[in-house]
PDB file of N, CA and C in Angstrom:
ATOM      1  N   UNK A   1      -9.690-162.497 135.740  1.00  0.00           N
ATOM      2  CA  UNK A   1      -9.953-162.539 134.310  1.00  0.00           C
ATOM      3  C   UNK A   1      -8.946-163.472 133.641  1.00  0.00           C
ATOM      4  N   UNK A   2      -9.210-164.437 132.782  1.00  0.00           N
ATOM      5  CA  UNK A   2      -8.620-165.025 132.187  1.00  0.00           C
ATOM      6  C   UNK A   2      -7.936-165.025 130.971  1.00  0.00           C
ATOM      7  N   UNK A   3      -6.626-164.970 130.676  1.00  0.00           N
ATOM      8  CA  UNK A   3      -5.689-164.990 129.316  1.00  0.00           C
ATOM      9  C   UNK A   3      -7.186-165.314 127.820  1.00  0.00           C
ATOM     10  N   UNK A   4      -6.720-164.185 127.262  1.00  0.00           N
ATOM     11  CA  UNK A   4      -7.245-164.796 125.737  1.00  0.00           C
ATOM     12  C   UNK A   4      -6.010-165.675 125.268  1.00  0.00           C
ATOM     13  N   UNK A   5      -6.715-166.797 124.187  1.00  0.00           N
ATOM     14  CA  UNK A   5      -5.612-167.340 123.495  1.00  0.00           C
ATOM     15  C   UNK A   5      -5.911-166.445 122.199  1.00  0.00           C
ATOM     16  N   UNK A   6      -4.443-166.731 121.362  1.00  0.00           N
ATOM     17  CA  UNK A   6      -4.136-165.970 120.649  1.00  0.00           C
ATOM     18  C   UNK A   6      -5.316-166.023 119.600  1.00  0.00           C
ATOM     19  N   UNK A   7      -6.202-166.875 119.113  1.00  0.00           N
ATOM     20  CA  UNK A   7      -6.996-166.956 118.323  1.00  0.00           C
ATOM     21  C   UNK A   7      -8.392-165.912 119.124  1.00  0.00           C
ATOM     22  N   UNK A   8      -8.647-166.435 119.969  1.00  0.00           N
ATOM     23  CA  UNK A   8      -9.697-164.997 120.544  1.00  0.00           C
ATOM     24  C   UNK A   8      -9.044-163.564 120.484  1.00  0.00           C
ATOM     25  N   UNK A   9      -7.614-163.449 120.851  1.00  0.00           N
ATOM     26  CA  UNK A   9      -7.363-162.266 120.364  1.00  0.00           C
ATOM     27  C   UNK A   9      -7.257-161.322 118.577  1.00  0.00           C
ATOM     28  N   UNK A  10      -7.702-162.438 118.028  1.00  0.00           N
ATOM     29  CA  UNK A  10      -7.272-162.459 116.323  1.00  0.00           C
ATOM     30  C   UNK A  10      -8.831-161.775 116.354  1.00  0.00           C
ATOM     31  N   UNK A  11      -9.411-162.358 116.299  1.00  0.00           N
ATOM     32  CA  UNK A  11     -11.254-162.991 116.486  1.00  0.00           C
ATOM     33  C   UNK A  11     -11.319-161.410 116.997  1.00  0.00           C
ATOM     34  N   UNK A  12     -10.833-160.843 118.228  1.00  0.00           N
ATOM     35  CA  UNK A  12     -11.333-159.540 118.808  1.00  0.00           C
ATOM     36  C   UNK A  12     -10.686-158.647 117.677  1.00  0.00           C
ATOM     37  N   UNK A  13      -9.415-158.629 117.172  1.00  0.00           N
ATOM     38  CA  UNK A  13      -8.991-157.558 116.805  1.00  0.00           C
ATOM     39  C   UNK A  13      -9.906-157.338 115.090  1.00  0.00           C
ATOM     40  N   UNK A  14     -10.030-158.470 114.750  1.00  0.00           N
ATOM     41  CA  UNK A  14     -10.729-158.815 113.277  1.00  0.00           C
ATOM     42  C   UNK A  14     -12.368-157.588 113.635  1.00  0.00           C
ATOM     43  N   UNK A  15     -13.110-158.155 114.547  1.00  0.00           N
ATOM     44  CA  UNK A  15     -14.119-157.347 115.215  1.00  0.00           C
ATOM     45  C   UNK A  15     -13.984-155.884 115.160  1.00  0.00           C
ATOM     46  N   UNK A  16     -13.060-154.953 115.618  1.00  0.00           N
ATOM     47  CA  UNK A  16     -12.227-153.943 115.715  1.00  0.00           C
ATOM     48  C   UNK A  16     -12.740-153.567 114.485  1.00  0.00           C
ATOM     49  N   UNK A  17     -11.860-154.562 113.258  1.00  0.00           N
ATOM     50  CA  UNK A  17     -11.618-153.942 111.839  1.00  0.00           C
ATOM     51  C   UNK A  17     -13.175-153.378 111.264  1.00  0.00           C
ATOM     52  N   UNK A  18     -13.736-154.579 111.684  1.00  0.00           N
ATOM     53  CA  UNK A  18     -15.264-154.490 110.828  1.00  0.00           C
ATOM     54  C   UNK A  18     -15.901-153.540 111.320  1.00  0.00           C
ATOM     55  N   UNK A  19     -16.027-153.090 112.331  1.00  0.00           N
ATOM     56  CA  UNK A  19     -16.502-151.677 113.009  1.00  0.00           C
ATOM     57  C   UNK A  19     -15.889-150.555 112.688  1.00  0.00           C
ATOM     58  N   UNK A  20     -14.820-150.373 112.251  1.00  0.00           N
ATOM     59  CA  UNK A  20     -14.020-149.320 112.216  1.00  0.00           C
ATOM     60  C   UNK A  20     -14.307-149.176 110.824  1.00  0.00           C
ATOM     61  N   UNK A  21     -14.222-149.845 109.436  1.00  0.00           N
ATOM     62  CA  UNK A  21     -15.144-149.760 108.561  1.00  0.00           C
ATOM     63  C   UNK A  21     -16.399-149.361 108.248  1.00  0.00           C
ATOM     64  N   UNK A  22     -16.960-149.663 108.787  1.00  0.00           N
ATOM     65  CA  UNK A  22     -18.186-149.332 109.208  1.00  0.00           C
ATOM     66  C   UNK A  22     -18.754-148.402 110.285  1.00  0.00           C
ATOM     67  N   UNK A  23     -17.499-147.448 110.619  1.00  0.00           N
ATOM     68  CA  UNK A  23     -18.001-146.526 111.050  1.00  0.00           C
ATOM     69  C   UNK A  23     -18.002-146.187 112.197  1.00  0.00           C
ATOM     70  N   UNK A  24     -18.262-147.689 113.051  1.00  0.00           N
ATOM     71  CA  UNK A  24     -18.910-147.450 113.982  1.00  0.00           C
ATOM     72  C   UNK A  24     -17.809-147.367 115.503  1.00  0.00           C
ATOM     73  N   UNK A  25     -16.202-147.466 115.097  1.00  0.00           N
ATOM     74  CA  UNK A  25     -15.888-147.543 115.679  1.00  0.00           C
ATOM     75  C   UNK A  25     -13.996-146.793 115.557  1.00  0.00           C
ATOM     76  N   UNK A  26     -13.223-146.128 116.781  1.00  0.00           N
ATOM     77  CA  UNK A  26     -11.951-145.623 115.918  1.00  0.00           C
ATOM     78  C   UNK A  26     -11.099-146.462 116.322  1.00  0.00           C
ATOM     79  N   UNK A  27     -10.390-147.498 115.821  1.00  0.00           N
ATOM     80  CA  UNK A  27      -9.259-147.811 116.240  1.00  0.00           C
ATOM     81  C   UNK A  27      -8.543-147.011 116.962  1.00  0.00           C
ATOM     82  N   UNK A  28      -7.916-148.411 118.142  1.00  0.00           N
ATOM     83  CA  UNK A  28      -6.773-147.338 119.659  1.00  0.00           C
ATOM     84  C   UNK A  28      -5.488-147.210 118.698  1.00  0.00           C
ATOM     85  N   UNK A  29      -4.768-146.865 118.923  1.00  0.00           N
ATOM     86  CA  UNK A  29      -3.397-146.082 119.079  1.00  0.00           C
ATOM     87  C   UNK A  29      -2.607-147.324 119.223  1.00  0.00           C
ATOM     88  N   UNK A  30      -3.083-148.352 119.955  1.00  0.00           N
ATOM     89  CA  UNK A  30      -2.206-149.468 119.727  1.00  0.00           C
ATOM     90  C   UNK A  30      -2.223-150.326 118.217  1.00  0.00           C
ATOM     91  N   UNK A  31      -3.211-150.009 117.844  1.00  0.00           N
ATOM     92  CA  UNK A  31      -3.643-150.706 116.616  1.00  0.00           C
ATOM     93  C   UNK A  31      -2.522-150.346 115.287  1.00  0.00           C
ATOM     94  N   UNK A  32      -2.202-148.969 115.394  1.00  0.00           N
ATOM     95  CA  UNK A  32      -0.657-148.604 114.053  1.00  0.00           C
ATOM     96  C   UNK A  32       0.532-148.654 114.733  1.00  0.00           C
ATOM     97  N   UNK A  33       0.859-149.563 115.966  1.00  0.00           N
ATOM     98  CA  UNK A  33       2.195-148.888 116.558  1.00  0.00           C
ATOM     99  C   UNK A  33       2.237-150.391 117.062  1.00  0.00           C
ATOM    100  N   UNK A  34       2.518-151.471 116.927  1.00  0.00           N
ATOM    101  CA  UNK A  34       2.368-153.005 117.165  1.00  0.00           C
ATOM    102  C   UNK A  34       3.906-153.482 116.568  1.00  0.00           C
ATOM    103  N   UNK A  35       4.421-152.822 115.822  1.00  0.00           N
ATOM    104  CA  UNK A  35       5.490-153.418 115.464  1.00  0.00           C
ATOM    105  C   UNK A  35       6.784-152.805 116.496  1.00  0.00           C
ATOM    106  N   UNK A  36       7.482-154.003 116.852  1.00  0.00           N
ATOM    107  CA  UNK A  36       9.067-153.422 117.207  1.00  0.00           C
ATOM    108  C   UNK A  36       9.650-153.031 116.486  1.00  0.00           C
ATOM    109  N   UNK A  37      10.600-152.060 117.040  1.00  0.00           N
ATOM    110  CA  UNK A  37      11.692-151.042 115.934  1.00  0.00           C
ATOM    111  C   UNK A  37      12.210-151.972 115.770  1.00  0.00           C
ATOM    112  N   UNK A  38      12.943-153.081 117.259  1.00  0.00           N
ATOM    113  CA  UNK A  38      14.081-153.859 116.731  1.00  0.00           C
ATOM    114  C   UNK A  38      13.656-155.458 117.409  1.00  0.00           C
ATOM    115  N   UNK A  39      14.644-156.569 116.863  1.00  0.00           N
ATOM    116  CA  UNK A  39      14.784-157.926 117.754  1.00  0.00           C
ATOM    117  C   UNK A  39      15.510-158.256 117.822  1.00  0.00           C
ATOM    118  N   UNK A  40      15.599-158.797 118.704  1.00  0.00           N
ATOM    119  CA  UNK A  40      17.293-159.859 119.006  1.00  0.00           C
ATOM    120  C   UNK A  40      16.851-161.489 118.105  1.00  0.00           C
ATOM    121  N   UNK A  41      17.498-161.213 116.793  1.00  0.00           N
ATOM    122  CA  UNK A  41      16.569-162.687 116.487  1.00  0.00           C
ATOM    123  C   UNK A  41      17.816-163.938 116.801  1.00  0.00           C
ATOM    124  N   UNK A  42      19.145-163.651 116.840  1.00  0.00           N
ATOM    125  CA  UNK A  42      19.989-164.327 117.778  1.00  0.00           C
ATOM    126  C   UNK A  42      19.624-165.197 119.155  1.00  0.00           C
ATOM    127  N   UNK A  43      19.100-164.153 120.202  1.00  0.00           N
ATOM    128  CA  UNK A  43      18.708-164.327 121.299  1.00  0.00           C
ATOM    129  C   UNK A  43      17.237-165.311 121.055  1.00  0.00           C
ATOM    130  N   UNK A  44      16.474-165.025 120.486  1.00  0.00           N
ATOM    131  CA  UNK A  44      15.329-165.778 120.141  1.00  0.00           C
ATOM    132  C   UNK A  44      15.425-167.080 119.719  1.00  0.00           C
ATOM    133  N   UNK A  45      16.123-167.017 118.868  1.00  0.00           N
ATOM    134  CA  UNK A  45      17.084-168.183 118.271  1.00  0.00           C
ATOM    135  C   UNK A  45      18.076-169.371 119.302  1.00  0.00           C
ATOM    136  N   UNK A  46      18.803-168.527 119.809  1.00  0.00           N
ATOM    137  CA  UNK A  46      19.515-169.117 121.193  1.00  0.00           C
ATOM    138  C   UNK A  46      18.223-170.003 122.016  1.00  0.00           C
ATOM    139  N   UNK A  47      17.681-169.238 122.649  1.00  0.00           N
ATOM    140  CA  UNK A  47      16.377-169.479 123.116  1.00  0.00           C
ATOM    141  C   UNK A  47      15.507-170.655 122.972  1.00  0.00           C
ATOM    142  N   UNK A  48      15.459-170.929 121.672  1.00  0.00           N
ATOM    143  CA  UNK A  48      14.710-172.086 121.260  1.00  0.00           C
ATOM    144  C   UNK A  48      15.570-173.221 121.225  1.00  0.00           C
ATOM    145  N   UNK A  49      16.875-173.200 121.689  1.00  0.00           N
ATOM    146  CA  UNK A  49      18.031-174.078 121.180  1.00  0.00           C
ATOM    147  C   UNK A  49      17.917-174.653 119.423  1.00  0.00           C
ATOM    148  N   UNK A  50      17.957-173.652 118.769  1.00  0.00           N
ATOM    149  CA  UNK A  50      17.814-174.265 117.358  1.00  0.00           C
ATOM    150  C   UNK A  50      18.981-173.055 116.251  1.00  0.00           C
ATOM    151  N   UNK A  51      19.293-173.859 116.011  1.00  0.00           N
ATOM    152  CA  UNK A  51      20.586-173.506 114.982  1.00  0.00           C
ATOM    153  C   UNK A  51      19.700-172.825 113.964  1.00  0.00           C
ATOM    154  N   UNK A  52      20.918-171.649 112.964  1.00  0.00           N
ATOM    155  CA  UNK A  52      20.002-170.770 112.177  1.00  0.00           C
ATOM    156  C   UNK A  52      19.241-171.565 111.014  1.00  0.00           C
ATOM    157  N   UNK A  53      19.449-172.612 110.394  1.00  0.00           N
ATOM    158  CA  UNK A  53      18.522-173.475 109.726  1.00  0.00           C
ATOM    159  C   UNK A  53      17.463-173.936 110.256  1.00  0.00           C
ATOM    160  N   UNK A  54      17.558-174.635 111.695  1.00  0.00           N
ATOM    161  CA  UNK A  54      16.700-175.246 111.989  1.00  0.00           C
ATOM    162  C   UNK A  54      15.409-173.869 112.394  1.00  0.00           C
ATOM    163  N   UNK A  55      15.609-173.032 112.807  1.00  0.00           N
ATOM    164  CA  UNK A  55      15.206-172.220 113.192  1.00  0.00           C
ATOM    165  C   UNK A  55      14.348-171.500 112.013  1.00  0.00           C
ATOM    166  N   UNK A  56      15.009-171.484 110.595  1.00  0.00           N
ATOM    167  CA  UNK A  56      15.012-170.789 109.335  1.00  0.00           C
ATOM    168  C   UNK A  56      13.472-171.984 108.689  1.00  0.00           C
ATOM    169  N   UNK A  57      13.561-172.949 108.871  1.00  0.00           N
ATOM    170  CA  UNK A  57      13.059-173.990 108.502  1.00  0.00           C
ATOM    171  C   UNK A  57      11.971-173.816 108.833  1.00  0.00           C
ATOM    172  N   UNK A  58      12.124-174.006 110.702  1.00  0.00           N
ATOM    173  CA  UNK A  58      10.773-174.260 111.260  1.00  0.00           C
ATOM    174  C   UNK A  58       9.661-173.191 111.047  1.00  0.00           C
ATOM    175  N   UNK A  59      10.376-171.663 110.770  1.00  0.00           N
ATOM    176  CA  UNK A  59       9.249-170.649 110.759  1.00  0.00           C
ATOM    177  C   UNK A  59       9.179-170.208 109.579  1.00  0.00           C
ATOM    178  N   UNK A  60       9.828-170.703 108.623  1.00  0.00           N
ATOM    179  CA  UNK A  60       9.482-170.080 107.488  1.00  0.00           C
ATOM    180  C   UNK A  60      10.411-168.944 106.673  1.00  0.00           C
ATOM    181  N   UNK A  61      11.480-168.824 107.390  1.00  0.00           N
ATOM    182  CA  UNK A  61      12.360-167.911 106.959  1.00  0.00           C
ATOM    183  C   UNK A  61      13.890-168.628 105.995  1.00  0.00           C
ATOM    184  N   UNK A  62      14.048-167.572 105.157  1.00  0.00           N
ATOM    185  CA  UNK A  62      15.096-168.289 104.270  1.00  0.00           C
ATOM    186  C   UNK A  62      16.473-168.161 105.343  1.00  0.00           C
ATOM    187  N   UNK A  63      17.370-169.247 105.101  1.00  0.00           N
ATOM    188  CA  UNK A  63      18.400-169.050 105.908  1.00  0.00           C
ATOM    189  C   UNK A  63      19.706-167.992 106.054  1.00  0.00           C
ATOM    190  N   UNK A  64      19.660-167.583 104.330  1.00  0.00           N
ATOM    191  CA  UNK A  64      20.201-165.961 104.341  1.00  0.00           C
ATOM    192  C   UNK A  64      19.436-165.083 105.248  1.00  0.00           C
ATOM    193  N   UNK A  65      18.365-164.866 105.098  1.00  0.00           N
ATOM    194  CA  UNK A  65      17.466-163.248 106.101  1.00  0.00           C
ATOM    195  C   UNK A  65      18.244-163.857 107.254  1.00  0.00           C
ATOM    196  N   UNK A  66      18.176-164.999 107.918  1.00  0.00           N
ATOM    197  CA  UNK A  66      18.311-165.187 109.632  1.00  0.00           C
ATOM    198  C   UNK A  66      19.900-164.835 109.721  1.00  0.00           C
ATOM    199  N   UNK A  67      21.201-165.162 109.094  1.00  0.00           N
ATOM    200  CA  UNK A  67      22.594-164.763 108.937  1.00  0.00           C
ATOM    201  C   UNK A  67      22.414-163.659 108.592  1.00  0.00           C
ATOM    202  N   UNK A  68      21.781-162.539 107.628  1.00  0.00           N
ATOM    203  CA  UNK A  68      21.407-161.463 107.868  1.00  0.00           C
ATOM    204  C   UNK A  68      21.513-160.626 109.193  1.00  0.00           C
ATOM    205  N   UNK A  69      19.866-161.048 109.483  1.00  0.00           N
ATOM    206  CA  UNK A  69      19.322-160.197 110.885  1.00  0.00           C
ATOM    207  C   UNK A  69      20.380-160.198 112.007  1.00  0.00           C
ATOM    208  N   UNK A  70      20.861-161.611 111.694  1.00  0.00           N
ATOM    209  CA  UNK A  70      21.864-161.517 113.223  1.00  0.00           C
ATOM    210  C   UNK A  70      22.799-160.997 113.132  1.00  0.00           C
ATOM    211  N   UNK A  71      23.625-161.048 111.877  1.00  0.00           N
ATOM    212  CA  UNK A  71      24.949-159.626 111.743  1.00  0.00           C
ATOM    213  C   UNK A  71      24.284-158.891 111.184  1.00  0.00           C
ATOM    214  N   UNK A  72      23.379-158.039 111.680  1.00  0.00           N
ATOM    215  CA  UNK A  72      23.074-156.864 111.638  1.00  0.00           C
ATOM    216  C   UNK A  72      23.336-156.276 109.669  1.00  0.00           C
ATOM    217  N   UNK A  73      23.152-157.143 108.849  1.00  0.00           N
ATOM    218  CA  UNK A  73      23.679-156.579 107.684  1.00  0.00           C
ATOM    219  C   UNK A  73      21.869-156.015 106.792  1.00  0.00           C
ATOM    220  N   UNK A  74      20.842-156.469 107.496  1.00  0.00           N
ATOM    221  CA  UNK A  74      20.149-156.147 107.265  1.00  0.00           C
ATOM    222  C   UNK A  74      18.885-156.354 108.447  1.00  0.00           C
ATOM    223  N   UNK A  75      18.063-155.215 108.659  1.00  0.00           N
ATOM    224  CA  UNK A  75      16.611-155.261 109.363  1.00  0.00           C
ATOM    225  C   UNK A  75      15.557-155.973 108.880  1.00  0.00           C
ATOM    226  N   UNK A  76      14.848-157.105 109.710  1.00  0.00           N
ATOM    227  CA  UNK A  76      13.625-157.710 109.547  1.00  0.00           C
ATOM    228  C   UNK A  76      12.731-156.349 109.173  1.00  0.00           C
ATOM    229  N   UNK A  77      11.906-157.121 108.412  1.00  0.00           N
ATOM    230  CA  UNK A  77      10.763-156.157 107.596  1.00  0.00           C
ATOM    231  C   UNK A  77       9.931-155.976 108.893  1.00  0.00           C
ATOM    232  N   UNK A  78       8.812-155.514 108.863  1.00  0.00           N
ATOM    233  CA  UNK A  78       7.866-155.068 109.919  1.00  0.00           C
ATOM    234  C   UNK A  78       6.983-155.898 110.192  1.00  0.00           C
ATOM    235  N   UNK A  79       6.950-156.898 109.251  1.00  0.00           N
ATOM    236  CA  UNK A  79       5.973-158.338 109.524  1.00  0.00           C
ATOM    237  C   UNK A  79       6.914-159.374 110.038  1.00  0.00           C
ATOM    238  N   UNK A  80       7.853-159.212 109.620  1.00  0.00           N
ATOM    239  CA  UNK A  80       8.866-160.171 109.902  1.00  0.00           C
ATOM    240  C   UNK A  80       9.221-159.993 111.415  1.00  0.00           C
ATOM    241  N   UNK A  81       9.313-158.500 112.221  1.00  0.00           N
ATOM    242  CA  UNK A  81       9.538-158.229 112.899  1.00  0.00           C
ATOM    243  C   UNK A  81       8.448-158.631 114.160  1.00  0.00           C
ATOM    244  N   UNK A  82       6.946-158.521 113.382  1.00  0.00           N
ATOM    245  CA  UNK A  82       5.983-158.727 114.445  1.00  0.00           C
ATOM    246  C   UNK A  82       5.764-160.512 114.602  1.00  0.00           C
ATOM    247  N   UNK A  83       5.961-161.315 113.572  1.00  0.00           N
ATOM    248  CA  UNK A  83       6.535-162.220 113.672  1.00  0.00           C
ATOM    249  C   UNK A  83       7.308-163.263 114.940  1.00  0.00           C
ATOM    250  N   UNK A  84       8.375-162.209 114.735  1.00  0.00           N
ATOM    251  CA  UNK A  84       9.567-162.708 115.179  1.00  0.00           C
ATOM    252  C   UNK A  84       9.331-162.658 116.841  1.00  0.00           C
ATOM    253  N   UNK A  85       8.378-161.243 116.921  1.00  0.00           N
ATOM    254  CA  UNK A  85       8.154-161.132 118.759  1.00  0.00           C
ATOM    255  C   UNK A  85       7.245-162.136 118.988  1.00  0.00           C
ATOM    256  N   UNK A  86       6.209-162.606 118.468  1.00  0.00           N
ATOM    257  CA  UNK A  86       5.532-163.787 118.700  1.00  0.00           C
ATOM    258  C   UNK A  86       6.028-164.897 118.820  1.00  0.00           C
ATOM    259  N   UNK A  87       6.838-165.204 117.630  1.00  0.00           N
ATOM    260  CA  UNK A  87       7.882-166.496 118.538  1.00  0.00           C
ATOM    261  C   UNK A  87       8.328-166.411 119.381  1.00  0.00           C
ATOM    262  N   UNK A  88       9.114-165.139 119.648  1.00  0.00           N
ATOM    263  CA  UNK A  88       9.968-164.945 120.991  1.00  0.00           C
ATOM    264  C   UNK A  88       9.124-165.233 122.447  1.00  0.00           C
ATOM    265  N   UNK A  89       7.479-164.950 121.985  1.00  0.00           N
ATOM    266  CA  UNK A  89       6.797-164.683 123.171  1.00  0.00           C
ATOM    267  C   UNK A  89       5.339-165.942 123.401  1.00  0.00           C
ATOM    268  N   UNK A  90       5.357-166.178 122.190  1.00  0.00           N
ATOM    269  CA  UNK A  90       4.331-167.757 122.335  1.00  0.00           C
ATOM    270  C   UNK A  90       4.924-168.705 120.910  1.00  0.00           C
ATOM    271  N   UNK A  91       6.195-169.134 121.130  1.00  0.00           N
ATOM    272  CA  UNK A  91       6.722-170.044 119.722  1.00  0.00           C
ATOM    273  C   UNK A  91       5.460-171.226 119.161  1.00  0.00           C
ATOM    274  N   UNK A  92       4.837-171.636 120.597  1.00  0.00           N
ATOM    275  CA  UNK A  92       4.120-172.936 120.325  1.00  0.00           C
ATOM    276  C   UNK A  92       2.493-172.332 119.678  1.00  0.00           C
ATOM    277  N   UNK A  93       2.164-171.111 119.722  1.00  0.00           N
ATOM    278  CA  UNK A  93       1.275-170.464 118.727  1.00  0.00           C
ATOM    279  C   UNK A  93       1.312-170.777 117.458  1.00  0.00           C
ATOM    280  N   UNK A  94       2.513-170.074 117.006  1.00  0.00           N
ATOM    281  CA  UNK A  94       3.401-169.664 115.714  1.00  0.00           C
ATOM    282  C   UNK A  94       3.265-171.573 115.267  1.00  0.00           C
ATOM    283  N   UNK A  95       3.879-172.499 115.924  1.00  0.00           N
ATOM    284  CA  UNK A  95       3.791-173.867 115.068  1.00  0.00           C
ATOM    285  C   UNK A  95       2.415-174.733 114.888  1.00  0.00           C
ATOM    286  N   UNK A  96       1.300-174.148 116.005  1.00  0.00           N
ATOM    287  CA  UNK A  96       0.698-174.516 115.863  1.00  0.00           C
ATOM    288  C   UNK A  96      -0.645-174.245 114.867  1.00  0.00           C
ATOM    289  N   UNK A  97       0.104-172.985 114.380  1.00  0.00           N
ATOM    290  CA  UNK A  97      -0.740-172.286 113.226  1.00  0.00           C
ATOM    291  C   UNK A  97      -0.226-172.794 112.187  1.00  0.00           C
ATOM    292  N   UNK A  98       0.799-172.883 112.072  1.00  0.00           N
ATOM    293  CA  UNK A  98       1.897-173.790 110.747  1.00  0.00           C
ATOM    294  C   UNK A  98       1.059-174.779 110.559  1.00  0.00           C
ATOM    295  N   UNK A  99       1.103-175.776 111.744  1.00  0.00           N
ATOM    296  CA  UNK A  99       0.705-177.496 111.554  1.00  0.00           C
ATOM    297  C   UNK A  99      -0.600-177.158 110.367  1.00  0.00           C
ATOM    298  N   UNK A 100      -1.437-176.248 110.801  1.00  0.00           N
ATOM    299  CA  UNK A 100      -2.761-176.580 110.465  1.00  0.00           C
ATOM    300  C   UNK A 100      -2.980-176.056 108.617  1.00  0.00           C
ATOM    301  N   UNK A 101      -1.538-175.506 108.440  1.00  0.00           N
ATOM    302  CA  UNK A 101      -1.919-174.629 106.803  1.00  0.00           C
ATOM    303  C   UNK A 101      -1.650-175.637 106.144  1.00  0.00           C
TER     304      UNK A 101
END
């Protein structure tokens, strides 16, 4: 079986919604529980070799939240958080959804 790309997985989960509206269907258990408690947005950061601006820049984040998150002086929000695992886990998704807005 072959990898969905992330847009067929959007496309399936969107599907999900409209059924579950309609009745016809219950959302799994994975569907309210998708967010991480926590991230290493340091490590993510490291990772990409990109300094906290460049990093702040490329995804959209102000460069206070990222000096934030990484000394721990405050927690990524829960979008921010689901976010942040997607870069960590397909970055070239995340820019290639950028390019196109």
């Amino acid at each position: 079986m072959s990898e969905q790309t992330l847009g067929q997985e959007l496309i399936e989960a969107m599907k999900e919604v409209v059924e579950y509206t309609r009745g016809a269907r219950k959302l799994s258990e994975r569907a309210g529980n998708i967010a991480p408690r926590s991230v290493d947005v340091a490590a993510i950061r490291h990772n990409l070799g990109l300094s906290q601006r460049d990093f702040a820049d490329r995804y959209g984040f102000s460069v206070r939240a990222v000096q934030d998150w990484e000394q721990h002086r405050r927690v990524p929000e829960r979008s921010a958080r689901i976010l942040l695992k997607v870069i960590e886990n397909r970055p070239e998704a995340v820019e290639e959804a950028l390019e196109t807005a």
